[in-house]
PDB file of N, CA and C in Angstrom:
ATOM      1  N   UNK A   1      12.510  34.274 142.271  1.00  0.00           N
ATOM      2  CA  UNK A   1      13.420  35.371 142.508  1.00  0.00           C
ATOM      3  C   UNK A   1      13.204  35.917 143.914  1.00  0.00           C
ATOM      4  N   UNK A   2      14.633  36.259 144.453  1.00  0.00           N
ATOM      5  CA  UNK A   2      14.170  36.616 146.445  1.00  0.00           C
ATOM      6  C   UNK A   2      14.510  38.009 145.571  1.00  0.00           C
ATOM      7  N   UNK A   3      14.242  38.593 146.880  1.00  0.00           N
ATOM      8  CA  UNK A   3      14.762  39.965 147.568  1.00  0.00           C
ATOM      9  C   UNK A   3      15.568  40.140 148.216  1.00  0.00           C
ATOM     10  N   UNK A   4      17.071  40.720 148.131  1.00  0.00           N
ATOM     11  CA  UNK A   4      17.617  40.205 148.852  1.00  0.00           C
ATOM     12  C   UNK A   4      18.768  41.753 149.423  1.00  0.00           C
ATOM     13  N   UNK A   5      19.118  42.110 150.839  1.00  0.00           N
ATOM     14  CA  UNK A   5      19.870  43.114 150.877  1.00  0.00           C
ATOM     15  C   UNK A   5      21.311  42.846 151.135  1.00  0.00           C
ATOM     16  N   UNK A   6      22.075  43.246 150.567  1.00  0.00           N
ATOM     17  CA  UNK A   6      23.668  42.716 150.887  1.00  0.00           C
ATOM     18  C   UNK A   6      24.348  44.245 151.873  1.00  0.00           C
ATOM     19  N   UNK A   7      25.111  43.625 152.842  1.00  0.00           N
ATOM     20  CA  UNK A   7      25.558  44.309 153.654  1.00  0.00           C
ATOM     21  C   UNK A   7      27.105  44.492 154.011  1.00  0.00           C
ATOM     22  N   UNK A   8      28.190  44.967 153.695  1.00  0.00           N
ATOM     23  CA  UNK A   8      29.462  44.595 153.704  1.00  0.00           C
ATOM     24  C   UNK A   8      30.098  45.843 153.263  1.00  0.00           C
ATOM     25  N   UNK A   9      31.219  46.390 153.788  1.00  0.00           N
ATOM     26  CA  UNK A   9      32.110  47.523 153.668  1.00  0.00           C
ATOM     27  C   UNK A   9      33.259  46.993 152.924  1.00  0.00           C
ATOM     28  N   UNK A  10      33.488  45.983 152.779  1.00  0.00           N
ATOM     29  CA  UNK A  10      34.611  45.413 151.494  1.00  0.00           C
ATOM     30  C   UNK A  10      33.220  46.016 149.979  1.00  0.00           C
ATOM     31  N   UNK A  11      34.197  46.425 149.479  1.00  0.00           N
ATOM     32  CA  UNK A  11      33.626  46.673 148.326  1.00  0.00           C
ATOM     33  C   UNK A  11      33.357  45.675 146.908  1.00  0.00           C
ATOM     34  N   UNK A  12      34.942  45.624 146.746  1.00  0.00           N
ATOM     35  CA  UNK A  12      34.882  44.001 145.582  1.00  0.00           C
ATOM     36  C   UNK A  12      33.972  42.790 146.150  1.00  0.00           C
ATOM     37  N   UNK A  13      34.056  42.661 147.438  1.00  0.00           N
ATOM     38  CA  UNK A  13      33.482  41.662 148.086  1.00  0.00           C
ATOM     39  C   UNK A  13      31.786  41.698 147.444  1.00  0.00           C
ATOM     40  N   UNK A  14      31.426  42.931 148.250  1.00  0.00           N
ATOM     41  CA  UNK A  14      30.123  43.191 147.999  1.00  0.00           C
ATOM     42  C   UNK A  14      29.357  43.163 146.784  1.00  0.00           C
ATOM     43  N   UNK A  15      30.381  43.692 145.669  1.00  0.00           N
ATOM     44  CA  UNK A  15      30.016  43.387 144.317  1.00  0.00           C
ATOM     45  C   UNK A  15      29.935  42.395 143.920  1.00  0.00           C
ATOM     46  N   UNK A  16      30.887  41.289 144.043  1.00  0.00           N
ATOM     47  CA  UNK A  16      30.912  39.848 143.748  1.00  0.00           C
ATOM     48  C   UNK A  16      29.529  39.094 144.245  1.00  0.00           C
ATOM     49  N   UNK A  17      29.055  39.255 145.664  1.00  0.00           N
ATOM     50  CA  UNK A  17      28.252  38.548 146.237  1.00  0.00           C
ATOM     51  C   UNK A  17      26.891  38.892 145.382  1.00  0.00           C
ATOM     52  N   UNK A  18      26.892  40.525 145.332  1.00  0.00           N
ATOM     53  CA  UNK A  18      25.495  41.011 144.099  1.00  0.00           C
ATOM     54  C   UNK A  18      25.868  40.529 142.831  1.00  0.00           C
ATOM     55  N   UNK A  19      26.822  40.513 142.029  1.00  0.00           N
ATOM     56  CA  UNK A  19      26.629  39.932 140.437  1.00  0.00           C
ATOM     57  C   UNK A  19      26.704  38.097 140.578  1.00  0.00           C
ATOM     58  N   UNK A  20      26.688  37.453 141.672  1.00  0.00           N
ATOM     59  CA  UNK A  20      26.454  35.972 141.865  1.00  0.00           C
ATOM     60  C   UNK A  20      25.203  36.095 142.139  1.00  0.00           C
ATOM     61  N   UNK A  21      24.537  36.584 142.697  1.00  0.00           N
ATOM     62  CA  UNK A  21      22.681  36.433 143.209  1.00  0.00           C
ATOM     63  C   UNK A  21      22.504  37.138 142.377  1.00  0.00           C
ATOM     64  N   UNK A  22      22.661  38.299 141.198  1.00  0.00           N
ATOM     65  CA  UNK A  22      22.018  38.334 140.413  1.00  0.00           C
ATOM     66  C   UNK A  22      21.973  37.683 139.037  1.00  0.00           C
ATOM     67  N   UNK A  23      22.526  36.975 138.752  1.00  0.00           N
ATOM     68  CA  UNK A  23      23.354  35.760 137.615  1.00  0.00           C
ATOM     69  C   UNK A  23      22.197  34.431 138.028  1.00  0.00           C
ATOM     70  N   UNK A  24      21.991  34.395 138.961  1.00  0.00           N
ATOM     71  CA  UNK A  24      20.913  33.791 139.735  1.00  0.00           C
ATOM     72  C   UNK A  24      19.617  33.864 139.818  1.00  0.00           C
ATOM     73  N   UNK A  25      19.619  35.389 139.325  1.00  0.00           N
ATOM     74  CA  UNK A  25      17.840  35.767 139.253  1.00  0.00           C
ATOM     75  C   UNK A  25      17.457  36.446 140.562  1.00  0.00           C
ATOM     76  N   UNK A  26      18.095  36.997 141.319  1.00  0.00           N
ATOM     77  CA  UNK A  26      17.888  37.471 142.595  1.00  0.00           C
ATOM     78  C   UNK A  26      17.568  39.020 142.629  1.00  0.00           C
ATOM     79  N   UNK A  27      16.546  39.997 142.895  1.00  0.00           N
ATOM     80  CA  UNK A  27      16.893  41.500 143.241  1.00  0.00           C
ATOM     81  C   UNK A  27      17.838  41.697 143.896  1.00  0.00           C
ATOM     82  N   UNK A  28      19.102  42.736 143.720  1.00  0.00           N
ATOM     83  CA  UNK A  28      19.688  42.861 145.258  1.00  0.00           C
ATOM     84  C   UNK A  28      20.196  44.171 145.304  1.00  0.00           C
ATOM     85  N   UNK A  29      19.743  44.651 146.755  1.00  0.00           N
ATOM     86  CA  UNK A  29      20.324  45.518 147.037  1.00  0.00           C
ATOM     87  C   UNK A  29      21.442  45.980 148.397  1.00  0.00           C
ATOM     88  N   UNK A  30      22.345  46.488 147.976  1.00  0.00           N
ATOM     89  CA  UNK A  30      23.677  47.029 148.432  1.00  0.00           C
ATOM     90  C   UNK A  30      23.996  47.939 149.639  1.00  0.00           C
ATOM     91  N   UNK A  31      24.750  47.707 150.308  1.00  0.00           N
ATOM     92  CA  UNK A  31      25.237  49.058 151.140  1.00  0.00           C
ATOM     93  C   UNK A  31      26.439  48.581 152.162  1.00  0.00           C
ATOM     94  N   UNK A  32      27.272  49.677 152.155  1.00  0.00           N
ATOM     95  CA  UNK A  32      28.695  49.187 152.676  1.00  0.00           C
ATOM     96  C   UNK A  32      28.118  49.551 153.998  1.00  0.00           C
ATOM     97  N   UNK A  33      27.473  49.606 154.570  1.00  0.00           N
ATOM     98  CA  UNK A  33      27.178  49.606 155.829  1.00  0.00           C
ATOM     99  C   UNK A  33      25.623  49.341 156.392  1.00  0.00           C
ATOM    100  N   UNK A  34      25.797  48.930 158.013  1.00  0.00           N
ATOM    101  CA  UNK A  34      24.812  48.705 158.584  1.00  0.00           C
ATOM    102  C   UNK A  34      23.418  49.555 158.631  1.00  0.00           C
ATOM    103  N   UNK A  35      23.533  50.836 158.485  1.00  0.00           N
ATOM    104  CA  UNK A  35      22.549  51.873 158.671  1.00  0.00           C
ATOM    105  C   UNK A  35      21.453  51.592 157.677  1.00  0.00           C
ATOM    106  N   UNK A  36      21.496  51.154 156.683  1.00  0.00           N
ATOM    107  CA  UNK A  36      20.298  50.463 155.691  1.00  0.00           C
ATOM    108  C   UNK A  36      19.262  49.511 156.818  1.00  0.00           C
ATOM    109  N   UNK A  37      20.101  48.678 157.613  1.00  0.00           N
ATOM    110  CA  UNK A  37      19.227  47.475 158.058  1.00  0.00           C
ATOM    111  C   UNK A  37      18.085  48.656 159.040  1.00  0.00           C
ATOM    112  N   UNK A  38      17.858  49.971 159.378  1.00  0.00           N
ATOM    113  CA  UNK A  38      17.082  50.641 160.145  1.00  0.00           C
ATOM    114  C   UNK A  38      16.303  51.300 159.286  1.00  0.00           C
ATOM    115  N   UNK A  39      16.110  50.981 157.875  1.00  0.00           N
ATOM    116  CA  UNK A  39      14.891  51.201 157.112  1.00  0.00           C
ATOM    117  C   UNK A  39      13.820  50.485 156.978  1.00  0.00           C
ATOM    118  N   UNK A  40      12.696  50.022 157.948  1.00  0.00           N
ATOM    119  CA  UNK A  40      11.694  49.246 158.051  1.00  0.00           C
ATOM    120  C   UNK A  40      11.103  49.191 157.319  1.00  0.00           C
ATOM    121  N   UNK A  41      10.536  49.643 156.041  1.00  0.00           N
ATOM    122  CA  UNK A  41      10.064  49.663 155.354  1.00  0.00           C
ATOM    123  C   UNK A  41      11.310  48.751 153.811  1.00  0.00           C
ATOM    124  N   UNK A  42      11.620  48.826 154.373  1.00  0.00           N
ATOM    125  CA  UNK A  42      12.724  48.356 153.398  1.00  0.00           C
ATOM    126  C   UNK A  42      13.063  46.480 153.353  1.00  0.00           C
ATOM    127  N   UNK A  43      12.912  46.276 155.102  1.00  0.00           N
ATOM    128  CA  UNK A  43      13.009  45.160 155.774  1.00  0.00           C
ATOM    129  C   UNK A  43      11.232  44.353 155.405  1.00  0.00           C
ATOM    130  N   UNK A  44      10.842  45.111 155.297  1.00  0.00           N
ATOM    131  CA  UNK A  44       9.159  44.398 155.356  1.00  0.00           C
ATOM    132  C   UNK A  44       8.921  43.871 153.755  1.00  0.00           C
ATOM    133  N   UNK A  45      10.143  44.428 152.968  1.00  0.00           N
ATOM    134  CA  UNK A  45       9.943  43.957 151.377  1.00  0.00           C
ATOM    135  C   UNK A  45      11.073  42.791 150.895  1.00  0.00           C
ATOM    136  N   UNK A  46      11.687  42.118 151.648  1.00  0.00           N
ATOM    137  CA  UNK A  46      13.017  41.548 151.327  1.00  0.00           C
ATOM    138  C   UNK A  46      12.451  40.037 152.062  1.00  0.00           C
ATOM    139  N   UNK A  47      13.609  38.910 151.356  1.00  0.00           N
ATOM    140  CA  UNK A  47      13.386  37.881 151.556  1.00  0.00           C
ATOM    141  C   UNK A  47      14.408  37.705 152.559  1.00  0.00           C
ATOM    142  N   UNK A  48      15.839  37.813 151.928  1.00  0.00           N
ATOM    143  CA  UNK A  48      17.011  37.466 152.857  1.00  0.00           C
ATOM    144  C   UNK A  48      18.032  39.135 153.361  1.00  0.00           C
ATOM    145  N   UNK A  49      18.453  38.544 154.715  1.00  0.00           N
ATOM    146  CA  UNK A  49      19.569  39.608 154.469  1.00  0.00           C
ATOM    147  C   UNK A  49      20.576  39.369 154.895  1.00  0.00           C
ATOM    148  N   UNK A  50      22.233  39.657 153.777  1.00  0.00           N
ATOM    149  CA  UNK A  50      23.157  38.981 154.191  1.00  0.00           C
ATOM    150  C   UNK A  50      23.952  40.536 154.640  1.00  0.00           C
ATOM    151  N   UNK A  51      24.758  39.934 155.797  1.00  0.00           N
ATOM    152  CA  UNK A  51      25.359  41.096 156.656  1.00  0.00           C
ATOM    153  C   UNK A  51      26.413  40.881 157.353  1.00  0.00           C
ATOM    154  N   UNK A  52      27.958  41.472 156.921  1.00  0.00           N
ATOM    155  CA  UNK A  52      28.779  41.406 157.264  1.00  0.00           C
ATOM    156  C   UNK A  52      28.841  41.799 159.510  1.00  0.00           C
ATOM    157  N   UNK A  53      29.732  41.264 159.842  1.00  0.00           N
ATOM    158  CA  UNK A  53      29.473  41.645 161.170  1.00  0.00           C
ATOM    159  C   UNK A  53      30.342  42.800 161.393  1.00  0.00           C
ATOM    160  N   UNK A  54      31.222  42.921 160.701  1.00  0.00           N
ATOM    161  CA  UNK A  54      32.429  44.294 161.152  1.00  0.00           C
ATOM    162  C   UNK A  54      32.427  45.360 160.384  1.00  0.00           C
ATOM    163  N   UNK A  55      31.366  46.214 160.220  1.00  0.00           N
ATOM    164  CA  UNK A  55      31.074  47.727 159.070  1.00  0.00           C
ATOM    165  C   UNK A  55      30.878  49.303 160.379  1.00  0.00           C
ATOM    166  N   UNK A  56      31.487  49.776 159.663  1.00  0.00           N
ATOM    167  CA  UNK A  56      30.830  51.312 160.211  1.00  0.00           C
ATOM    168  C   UNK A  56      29.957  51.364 160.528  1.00  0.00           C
ATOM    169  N   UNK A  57      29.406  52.519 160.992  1.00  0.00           N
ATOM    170  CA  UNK A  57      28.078  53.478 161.346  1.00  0.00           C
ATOM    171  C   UNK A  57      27.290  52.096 162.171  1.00  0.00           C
ATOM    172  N   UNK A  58      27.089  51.370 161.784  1.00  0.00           N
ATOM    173  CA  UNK A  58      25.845  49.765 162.703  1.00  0.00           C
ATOM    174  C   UNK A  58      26.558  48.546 161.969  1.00  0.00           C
ATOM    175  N   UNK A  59      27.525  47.712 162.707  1.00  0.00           N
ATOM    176  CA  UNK A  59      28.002  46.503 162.895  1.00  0.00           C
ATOM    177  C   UNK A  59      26.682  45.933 162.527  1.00  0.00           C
ATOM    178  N   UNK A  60      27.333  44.234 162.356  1.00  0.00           N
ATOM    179  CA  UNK A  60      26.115  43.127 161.997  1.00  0.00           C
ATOM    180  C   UNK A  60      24.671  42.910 163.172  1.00  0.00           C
ATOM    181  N   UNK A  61      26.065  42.966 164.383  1.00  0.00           N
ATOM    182  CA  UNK A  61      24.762  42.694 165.290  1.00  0.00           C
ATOM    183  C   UNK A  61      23.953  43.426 165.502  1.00  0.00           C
ATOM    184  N   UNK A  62      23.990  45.212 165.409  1.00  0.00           N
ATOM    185  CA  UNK A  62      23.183  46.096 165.348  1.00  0.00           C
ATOM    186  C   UNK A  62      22.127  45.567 164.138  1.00  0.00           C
ATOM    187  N   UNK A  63      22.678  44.912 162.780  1.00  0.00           N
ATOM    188  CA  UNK A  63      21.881  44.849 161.898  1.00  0.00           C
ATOM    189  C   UNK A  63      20.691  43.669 162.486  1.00  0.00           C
ATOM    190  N   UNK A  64      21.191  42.855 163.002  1.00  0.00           N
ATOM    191  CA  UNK A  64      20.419  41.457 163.250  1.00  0.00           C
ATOM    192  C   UNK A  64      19.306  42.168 164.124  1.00  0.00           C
ATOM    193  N   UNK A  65      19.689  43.000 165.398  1.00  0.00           N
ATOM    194  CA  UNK A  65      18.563  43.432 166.073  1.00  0.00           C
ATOM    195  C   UNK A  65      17.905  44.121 165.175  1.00  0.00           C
ATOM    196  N   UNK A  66      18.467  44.901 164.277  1.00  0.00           N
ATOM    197  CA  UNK A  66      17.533  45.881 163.350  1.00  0.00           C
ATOM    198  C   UNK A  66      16.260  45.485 162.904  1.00  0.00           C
ATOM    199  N   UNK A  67      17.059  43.983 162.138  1.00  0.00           N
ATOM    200  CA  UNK A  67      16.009  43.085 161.695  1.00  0.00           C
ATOM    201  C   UNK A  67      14.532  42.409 162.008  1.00  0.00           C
ATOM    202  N   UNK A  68      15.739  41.900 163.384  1.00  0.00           N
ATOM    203  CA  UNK A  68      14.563  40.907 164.121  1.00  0.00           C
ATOM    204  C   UNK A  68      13.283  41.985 165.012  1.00  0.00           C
ATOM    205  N   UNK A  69      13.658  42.872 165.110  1.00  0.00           N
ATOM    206  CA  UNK A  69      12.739  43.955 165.731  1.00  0.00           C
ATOM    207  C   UNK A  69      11.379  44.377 164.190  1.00  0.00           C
ATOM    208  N   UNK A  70      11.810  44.854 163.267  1.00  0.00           N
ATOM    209  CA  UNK A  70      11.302  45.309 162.126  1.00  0.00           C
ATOM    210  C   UNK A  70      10.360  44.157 161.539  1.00  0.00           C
ATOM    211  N   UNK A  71      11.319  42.946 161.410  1.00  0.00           N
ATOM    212  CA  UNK A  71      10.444  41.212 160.925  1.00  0.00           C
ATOM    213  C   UNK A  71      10.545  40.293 161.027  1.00  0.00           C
ATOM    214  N   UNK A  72      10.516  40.172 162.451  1.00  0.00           N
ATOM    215  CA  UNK A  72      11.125  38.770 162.505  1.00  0.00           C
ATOM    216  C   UNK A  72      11.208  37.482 161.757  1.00  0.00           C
ATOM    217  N   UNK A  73      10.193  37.478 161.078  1.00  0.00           N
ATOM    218  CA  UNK A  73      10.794  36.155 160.117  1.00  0.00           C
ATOM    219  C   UNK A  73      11.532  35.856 158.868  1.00  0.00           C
ATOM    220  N   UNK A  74      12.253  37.533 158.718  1.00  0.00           N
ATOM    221  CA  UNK A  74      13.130  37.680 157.575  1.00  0.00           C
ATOM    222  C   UNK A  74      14.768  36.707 157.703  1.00  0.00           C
ATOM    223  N   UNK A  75      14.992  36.168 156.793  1.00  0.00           N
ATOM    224  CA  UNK A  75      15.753  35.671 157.593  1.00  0.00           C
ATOM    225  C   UNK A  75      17.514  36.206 156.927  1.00  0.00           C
ATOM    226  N   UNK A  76      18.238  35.692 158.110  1.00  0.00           N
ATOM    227  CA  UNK A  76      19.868  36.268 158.045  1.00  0.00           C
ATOM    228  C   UNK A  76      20.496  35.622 158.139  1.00  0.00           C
ATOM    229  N   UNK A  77      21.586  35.825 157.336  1.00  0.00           N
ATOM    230  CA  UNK A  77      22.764  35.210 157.235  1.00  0.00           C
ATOM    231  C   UNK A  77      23.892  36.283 157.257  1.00  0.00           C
ATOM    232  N   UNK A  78      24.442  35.612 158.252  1.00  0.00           N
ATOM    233  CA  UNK A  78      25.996  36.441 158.735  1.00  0.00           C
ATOM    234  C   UNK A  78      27.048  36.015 158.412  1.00  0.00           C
ATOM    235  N   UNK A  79      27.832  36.992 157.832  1.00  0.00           N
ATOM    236  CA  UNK A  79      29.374  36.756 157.346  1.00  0.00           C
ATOM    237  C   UNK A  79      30.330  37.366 158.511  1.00  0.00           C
ATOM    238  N   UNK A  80      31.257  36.962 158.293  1.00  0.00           N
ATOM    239  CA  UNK A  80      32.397  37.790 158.925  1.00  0.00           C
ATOM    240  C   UNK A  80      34.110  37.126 158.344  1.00  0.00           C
ATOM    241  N   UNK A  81      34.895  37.574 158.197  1.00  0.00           N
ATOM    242  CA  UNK A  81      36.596  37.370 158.232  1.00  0.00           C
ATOM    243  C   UNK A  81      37.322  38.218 158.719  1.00  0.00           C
ATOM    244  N   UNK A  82      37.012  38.922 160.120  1.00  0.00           N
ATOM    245  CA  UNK A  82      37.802  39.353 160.554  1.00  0.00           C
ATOM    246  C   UNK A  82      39.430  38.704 161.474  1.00  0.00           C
ATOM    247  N   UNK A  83      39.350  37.823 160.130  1.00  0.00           N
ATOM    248  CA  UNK A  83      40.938  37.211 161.456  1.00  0.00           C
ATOM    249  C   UNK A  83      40.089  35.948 161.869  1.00  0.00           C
ATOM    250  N   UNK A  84      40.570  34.177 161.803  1.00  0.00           N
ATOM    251  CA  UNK A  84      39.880  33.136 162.676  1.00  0.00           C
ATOM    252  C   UNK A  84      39.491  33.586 163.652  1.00  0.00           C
ATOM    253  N   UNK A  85      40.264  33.894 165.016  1.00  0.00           N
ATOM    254  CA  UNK A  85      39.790  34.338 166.397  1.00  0.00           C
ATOM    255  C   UNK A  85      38.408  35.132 166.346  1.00  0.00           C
ATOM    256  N   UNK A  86      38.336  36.271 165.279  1.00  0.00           N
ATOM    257  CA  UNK A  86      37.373  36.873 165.441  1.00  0.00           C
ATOM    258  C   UNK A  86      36.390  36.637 164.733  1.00  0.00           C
ATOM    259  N   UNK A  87      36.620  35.898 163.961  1.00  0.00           N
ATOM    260  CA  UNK A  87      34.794  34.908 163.022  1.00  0.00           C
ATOM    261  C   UNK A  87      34.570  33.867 164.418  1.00  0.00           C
ATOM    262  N   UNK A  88      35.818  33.624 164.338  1.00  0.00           N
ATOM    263  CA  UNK A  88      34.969  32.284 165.810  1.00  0.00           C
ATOM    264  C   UNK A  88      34.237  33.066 166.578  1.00  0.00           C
ATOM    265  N   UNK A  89      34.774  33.837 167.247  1.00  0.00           N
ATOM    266  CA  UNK A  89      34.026  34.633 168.200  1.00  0.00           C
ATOM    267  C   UNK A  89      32.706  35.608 167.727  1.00  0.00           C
ATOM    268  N   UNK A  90      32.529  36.029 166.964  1.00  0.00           N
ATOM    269  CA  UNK A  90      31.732  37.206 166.802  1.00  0.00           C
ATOM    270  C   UNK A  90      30.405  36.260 165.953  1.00  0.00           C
ATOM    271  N   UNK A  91      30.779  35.162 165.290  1.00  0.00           N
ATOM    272  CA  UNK A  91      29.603  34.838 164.335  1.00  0.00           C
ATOM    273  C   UNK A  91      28.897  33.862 165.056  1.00  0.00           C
ATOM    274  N   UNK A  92      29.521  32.656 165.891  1.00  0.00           N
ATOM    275  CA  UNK A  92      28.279  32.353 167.124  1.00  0.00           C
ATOM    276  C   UNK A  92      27.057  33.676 167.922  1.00  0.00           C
ATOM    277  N   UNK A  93      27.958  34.600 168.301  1.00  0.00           N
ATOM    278  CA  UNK A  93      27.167  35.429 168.313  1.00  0.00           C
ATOM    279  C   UNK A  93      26.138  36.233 168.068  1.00  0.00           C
ATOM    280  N   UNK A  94      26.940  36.023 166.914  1.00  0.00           N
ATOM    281  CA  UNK A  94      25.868  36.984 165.694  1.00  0.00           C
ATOM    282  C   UNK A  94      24.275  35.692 165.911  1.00  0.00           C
ATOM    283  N   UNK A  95      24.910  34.283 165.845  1.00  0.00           N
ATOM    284  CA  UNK A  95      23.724  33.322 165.202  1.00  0.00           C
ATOM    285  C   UNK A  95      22.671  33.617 166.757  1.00  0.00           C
ATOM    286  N   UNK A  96      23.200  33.847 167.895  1.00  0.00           N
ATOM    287  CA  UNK A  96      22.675  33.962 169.362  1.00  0.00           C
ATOM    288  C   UNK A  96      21.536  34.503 169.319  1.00  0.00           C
ATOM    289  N   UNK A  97      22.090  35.970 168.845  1.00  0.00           N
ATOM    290  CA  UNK A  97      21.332  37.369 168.677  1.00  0.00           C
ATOM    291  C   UNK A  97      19.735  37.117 167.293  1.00  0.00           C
ATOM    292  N   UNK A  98      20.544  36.278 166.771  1.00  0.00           N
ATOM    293  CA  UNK A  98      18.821  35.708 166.352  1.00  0.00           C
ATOM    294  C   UNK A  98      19.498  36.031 164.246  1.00  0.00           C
ATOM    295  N   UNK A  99      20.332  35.691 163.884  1.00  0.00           N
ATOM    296  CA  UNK A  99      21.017  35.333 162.814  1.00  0.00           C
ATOM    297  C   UNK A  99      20.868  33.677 162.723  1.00  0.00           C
ATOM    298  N   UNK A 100      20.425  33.209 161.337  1.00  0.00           N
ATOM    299  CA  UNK A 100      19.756  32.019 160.934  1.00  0.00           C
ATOM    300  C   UNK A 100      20.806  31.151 160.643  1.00  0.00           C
ATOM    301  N   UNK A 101      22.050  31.450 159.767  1.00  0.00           N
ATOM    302  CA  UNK A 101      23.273  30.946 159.621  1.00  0.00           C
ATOM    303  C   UNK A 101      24.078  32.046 159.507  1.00  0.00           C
ATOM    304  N   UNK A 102      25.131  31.333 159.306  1.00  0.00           N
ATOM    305  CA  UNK A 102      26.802  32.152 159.655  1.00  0.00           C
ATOM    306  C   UNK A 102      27.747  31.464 158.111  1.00  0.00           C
ATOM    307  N   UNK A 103      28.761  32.450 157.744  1.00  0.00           N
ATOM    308  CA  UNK A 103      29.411  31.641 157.141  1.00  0.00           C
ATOM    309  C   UNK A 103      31.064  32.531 157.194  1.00  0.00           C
ATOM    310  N   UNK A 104      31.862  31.748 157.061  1.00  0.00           N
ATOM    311  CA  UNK A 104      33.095  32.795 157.695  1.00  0.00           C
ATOM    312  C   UNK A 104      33.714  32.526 156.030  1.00  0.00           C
ATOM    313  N   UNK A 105      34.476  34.376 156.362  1.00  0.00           N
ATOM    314  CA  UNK A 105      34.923  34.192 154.967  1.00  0.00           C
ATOM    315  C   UNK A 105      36.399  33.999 155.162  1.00  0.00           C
ATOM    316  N   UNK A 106      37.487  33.903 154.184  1.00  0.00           N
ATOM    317  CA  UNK A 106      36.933  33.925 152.544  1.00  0.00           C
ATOM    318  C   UNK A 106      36.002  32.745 152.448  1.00  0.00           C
ATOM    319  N   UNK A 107      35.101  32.712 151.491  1.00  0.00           N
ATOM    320  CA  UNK A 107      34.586  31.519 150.784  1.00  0.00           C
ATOM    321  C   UNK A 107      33.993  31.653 149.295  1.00  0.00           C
ATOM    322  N   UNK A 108      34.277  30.922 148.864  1.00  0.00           N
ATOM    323  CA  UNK A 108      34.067  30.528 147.096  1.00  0.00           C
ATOM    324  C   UNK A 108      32.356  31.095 147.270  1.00  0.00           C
ATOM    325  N   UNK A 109      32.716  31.713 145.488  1.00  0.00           N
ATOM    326  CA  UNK A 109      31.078  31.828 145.751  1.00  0.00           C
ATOM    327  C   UNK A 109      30.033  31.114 145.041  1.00  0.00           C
ATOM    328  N   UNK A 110      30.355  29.713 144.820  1.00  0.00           N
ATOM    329  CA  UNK A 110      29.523  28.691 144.627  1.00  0.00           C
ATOM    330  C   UNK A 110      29.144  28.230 146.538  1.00  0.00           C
ATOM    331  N   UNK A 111      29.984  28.449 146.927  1.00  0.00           N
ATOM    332  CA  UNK A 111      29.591  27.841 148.682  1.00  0.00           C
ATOM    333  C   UNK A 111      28.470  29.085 148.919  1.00  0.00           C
ATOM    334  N   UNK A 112      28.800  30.295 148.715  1.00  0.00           N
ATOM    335  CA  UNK A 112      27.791  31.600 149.175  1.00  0.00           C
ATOM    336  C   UNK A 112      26.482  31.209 148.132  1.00  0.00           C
ATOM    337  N   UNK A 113      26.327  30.887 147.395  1.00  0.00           N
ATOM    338  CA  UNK A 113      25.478  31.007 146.694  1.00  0.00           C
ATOM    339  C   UNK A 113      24.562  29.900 147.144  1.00  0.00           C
ATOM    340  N   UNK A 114      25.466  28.666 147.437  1.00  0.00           N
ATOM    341  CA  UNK A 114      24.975  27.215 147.874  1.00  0.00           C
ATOM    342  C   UNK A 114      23.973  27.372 149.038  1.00  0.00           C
ATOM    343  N   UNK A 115      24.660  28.323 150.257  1.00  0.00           N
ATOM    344  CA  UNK A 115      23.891  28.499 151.063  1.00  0.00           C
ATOM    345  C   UNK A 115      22.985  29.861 151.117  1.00  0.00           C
ATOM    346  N   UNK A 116      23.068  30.967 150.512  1.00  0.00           N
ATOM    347  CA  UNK A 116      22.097  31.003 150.172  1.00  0.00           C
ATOM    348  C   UNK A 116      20.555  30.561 149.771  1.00  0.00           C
ATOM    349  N   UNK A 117      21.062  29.560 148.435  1.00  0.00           N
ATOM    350  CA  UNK A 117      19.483  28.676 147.991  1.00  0.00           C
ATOM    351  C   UNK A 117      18.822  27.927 148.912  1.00  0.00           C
ATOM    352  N   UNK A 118      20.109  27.311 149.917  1.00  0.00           N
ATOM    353  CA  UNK A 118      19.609  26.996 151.098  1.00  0.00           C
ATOM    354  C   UNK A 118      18.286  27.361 152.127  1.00  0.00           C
ATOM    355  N   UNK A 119      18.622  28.550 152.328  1.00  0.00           N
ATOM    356  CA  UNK A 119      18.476  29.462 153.483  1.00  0.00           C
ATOM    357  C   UNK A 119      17.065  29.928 152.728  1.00  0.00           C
ATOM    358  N   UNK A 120      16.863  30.477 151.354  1.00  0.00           N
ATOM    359  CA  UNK A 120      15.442  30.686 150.267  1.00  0.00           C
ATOM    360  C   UNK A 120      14.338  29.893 150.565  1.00  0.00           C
ATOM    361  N   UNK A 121      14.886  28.299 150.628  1.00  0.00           N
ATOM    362  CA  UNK A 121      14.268  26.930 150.289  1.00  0.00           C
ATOM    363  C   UNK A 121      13.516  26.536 151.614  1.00  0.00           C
ATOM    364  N   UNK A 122      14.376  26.863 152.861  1.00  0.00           N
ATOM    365  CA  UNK A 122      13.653  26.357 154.085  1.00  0.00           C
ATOM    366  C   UNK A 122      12.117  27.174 153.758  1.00  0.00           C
TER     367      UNK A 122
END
């Protein structure tokens, strides 16, 4: 079982992604926005963290630095569907800034889940 924090201002979204990792056996915890990823103590107890790139209050990439500053070897996975143009653009980015994989949405959530176990397993 990971630890795992989900990050995303779509709401149904966010729920879906927590009742698939937890159907799975996964802890997870929630928040429609970035400002969670600046609880260090929070970051020092988690396995994965998945994080939308386009939310209020701290965007993804704010989250990724959040991260990589707090633990670096936690690792991330970045979503985004803001529009093709802007997953192309923003989720290389995101992976730059020190994000482990990327996955652009929509996507099935046997694929989210797929890479997930992935991302656990390395």
């Amino acid at each position: 079982m990971a630890r795992i924090l989900l990050l995303d201002d779509e709401e149904a979204l966010l729920r879906l992604m927590a009742e698939v990792l937890e159907k799975d056996g996964h802890s997870v915890t929630t928040s429609a926005d970035g400002r969670r990823s600046e609880d260090t103590e929070l970051l020092q107890n988690l396995d994965l963290v998945v994080t939308d790139l386009m939310m209020p209050n701290a965007d993804g990439i704010e989250v990724v630095r959040n991260v990589r500053a707090a633990n670096p070897s936690l690792k991330i996975l970045a979503i985004s569907g803001g529009g093709r143009a802007i997953s192309q653009n923003f989720l290389p980015a995101a992976q730059a800034m020190g994000a482990d994989d990327i996955l652009e949405k929509p996507f099935r959530p046997s694929a989210f889940l797929e890479k997930v176990q992935a991302m656990l397993s390395e």
